[in-house]
C-alpha atoms as a PDB file:
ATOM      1  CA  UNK A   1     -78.667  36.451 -30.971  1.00  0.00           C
ATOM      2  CA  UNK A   2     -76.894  38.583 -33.158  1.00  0.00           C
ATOM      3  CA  UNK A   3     -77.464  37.891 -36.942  1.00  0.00           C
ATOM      4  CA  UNK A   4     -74.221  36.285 -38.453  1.00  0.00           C
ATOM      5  CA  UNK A   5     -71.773  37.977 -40.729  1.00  0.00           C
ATOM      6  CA  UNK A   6     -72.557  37.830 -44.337  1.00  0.00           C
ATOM      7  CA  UNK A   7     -69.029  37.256 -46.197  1.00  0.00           C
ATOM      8  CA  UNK A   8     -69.417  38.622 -49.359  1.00  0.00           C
ATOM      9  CA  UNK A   9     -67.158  36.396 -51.730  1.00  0.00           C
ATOM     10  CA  UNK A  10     -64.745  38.198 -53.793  1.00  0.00           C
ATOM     11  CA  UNK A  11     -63.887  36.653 -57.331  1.00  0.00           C
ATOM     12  CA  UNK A  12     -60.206  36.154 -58.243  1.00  0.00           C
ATOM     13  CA  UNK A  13     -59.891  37.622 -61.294  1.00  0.00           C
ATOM     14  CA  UNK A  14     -57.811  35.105 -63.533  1.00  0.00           C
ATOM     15  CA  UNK A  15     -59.836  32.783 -65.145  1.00  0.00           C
ATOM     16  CA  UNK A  16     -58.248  29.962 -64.844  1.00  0.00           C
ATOM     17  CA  UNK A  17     -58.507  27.623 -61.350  1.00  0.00           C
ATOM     18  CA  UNK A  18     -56.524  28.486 -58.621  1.00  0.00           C
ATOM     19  CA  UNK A  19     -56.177  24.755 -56.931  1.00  0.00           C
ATOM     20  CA  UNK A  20     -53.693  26.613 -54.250  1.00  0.00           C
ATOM     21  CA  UNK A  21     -54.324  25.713 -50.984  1.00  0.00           C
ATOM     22  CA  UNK A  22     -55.183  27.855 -48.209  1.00  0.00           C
ATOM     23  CA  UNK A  23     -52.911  27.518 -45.297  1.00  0.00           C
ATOM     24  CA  UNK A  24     -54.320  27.136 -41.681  1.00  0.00           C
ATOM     25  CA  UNK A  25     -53.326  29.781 -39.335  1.00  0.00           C
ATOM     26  CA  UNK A  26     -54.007  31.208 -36.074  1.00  0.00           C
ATOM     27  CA  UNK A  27     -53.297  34.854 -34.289  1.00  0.00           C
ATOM     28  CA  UNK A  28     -52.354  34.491 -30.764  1.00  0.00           C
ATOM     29  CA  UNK A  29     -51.846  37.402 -28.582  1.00  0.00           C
ATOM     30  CA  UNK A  30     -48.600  36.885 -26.871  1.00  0.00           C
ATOM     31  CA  UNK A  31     -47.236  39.036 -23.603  1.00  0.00           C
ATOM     32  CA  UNK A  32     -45.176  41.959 -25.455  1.00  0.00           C
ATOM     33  CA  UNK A  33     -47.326  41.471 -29.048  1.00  0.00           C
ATOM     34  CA  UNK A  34     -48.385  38.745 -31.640  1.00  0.00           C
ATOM     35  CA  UNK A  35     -47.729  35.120 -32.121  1.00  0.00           C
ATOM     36  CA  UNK A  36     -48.816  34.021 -35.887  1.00  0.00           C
ATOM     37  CA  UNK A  37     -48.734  30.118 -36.769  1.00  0.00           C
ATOM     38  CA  UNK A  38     -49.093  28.908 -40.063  1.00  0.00           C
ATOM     39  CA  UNK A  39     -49.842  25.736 -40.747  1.00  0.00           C
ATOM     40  CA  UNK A  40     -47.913  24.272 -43.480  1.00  0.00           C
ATOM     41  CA  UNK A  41     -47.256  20.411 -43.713  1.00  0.00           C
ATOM     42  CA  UNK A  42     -45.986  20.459 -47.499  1.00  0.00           C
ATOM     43  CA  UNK A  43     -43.061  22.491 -46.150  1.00  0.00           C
ATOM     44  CA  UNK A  44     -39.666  21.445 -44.654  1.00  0.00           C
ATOM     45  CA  UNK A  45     -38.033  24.371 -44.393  1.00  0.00           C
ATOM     46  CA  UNK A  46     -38.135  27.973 -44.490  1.00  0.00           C
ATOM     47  CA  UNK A  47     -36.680  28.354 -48.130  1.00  0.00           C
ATOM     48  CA  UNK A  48     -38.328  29.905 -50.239  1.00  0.00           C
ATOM     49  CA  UNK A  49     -40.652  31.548 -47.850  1.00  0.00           C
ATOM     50  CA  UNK A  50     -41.036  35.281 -48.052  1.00  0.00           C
ATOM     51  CA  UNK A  51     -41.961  37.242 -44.719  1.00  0.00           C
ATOM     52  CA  UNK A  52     -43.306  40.899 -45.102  1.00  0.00           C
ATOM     53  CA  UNK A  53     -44.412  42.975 -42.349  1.00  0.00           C
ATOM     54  CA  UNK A  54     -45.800  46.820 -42.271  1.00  0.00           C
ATOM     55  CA  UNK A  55     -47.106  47.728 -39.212  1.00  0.00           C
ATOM     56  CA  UNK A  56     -50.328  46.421 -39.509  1.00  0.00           C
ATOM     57  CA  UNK A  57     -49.944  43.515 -41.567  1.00  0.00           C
ATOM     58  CA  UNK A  58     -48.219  40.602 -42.289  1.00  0.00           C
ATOM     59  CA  UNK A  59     -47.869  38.756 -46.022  1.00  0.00           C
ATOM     60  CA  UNK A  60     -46.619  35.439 -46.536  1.00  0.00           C
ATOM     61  CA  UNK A  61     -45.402  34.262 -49.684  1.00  0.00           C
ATOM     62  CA  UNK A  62     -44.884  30.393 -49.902  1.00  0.00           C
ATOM     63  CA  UNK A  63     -43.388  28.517 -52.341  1.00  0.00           C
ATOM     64  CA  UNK A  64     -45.303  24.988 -53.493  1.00  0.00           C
ATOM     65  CA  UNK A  65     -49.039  25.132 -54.217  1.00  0.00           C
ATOM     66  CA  UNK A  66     -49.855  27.309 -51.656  1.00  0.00           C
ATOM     67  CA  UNK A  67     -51.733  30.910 -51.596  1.00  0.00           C
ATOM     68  CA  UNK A  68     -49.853  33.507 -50.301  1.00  0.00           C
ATOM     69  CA  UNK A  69     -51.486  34.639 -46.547  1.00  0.00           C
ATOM     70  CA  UNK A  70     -52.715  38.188 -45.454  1.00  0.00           C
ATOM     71  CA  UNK A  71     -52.907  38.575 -42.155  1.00  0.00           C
ATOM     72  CA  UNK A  72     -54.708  42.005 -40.506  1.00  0.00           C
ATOM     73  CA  UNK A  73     -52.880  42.742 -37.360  1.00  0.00           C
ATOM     74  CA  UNK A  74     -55.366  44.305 -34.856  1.00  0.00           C
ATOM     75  CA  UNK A  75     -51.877  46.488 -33.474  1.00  0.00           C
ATOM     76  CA  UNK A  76     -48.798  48.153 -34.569  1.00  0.00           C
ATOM     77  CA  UNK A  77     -46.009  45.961 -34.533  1.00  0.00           C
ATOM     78  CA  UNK A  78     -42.446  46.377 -35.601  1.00  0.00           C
ATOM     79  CA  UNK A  79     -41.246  45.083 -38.669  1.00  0.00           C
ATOM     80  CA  UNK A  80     -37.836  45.237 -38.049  1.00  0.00           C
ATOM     81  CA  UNK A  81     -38.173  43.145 -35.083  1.00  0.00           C
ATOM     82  CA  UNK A  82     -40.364  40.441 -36.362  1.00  0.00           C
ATOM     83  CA  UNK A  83     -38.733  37.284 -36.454  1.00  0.00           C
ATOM     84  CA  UNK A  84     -39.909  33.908 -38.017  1.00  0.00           C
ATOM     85  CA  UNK A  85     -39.027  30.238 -36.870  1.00  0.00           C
ATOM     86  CA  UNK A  86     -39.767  26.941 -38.944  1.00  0.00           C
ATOM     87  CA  UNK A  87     -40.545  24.134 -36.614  1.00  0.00           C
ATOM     88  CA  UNK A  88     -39.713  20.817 -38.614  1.00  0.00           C
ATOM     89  CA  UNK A  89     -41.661  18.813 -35.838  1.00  0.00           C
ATOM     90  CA  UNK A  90     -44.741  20.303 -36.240  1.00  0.00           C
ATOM     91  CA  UNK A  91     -44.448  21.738 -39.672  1.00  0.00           C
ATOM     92  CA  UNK A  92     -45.460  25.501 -38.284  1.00  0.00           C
ATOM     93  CA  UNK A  93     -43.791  28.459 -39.576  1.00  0.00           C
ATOM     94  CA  UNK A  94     -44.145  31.141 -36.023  1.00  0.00           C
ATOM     95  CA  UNK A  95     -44.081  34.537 -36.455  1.00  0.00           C
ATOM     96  CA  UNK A  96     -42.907  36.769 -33.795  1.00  0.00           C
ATOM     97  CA  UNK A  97     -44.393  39.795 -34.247  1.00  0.00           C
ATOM     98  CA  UNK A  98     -43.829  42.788 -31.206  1.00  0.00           C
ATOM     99  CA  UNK A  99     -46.056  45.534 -30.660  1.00  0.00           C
ATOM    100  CA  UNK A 100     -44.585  49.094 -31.011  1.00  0.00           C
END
């Protein structure tokens, strides 16, 4: 078999601990892009969520103890079409993201 991929850590730089959580997510291709679901259970709500898209990525900024998410996008998409729904049932936040 293939060897497996060596991750090589990367150090945050501040000192101090970071006890953030890292969210769960998943990529899903979709028919006319991306579907991106983040997991967030300490969440009811969209508030005070902050949703940036380029073209090839997507940043999430959440309030709470949680790390912000950077998510690679393996194809253009377009930002201004992007949308974003909070599911309260399944505490998901899912990002529409089209392809250009």
């Amino acid at each position: 078999g293939a060897p497996p991929k060596r991750e090589t850590p990367r150090e945050p730089q501040q000192s101090q601990s970071d006890d953030r959580r890292v969210v769960e997510y998943k990529l899903e291709a979709i028919e006319d892009g991306h579907m991106l679901q983040i997991h967030v259970p300490e969440l009811d709500s969209m508030k005070g969520v902050d949703l940036d898209v380029t073209a090839d990525s997507a940043t999430v900024v959440f309030p709470h103890s949680l790390k912000p998410l950077q998510v690679k996008l393996p194809t253009a998409v377009i930002p201004k079409k992007v949308k974003a729904k909070f599911s309260k049932k399944t505490h998901h936040i899912n990002v529409t993201l089209p392809m250009a």
